[in-house]
Structure formats: structure tokens, C-alpha cells
C-alpha atoms as a PDB file:
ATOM      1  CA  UNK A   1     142.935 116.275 168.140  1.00  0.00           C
ATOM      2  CA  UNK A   2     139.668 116.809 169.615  1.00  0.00           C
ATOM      3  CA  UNK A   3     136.431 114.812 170.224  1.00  0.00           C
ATOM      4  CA  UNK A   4     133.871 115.732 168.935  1.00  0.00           C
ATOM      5  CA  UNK A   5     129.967 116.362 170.740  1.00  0.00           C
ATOM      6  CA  UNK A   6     128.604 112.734 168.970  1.00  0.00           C
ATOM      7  CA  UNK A   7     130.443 110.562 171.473  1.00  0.00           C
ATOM      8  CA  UNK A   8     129.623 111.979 174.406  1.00  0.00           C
ATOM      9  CA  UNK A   9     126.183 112.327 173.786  1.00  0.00           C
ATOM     10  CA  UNK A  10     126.097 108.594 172.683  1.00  0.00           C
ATOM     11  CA  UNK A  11     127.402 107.667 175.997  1.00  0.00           C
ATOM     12  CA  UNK A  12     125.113 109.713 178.071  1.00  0.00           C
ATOM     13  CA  UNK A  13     122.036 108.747 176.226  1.00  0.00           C
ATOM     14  CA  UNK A  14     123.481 105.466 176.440  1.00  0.00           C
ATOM     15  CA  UNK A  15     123.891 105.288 180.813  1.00  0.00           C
ATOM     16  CA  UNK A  16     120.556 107.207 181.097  1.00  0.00           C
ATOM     17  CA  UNK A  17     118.599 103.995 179.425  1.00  0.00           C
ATOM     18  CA  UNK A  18     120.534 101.661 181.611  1.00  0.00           C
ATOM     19  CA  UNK A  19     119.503 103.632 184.293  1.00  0.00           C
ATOM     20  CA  UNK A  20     115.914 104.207 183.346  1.00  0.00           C
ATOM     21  CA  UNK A  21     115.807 100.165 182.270  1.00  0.00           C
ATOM     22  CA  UNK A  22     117.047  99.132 186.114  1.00  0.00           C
ATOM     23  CA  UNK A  23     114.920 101.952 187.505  1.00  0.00           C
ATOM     24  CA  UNK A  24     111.871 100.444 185.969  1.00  0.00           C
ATOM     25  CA  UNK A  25     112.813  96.514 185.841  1.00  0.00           C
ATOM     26  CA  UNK A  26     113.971  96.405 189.322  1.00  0.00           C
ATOM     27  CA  UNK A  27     112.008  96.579 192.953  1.00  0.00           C
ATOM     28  CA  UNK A  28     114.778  96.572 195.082  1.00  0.00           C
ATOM     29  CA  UNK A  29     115.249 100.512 197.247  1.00  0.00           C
ATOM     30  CA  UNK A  30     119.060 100.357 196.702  1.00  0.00           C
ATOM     31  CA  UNK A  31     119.212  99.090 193.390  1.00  0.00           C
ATOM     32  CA  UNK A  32     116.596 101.927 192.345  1.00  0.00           C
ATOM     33  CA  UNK A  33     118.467 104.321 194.145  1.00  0.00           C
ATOM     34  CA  UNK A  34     121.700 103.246 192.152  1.00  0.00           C
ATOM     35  CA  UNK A  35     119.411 103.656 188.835  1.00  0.00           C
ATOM     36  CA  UNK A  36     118.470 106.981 189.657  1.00  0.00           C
ATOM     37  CA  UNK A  37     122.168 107.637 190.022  1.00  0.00           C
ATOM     38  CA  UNK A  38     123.643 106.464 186.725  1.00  0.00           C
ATOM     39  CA  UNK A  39     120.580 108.575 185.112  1.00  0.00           C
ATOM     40  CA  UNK A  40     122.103 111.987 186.803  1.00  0.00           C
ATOM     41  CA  UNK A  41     125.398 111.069 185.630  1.00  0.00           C
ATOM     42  CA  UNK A  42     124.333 110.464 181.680  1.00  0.00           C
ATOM     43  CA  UNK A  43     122.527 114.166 181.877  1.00  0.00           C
ATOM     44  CA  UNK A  44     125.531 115.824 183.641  1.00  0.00           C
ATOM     45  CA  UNK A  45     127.760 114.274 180.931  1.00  0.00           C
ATOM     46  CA  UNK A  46     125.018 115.974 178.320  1.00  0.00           C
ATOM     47  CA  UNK A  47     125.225 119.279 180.228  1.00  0.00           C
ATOM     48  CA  UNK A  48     129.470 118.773 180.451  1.00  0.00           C
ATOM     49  CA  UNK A  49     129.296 117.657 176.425  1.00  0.00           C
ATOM     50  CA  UNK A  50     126.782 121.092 175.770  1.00  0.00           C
ATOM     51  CA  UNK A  51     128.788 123.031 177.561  1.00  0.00           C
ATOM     52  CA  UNK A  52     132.343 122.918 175.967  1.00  0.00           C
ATOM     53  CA  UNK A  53     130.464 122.491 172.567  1.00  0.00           C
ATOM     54  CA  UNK A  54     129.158 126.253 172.978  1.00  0.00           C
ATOM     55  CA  UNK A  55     131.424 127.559 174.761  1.00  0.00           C
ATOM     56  CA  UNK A  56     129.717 128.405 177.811  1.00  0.00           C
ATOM     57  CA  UNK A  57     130.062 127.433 181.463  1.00  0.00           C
ATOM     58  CA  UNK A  58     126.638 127.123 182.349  1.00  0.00           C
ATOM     59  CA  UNK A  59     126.196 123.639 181.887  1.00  0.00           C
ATOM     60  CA  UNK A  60     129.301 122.677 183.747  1.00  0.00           C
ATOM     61  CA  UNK A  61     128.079 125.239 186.956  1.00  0.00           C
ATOM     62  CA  UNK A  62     125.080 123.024 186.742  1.00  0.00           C
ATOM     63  CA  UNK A  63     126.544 119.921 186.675  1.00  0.00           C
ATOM     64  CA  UNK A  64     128.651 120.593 189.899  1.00  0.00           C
END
């Protein structure tokens, strides 16, 4: 059984608008730096999600 694209690009969309909420709510250097993080890690699981839905390794040689 296999998952489909949908959850993956819920969960991504989902960690890039905490990270885009704390980025823009919060002052603090580390905590924006820790923002900035989660936002990479929702669009490499986007470019991981893409990726094995075409068939194609470009997003994943991207996202390392």
C-alpha cells in the first residue's frame, strides 16, 4: 500500500506556515534562525514528495 502525494504535501505546506508564522511573530536571532529551518525542511519534503511522484531524482539531488 502506498501513500499517496496529498499527505505529504499537506505536511510540508503545513511546517512551512509554522515556520513562516515564528519567522515573522518572533524577534529573537535563534528562534528566527530555527524558523528559517523548519521552512527548508517543509520545501525539501515538497521536492522529496515531487520527486517519487514523477519518478525522477532531481528533487531528491536537490534536497540533499
Amino acid at each position: 500500500m502506498s501513500v499517496g502525494l496529498e499527505p505529504f504535501l499537506l505536511l510540508s505546506a503545513a511546517l512551512f506556515a509554522i515556520g513562516l508564522y515564528g519567522a515573522l511573530a518572533k524577534s529573537n536571532a535563534v528562534v528566527l534562525l530555527m524558523c528559517i529551518e523548519i521552512m527548508l525542511n517543509g520545501v525539501n519534503i515538497a521536492l522529496g514528495a515531487f520527486s517519487r511522484f514523477l519518478g525522477l531524482l532531481t528533487g531528491q539531488v536537490f534536497a540533499i
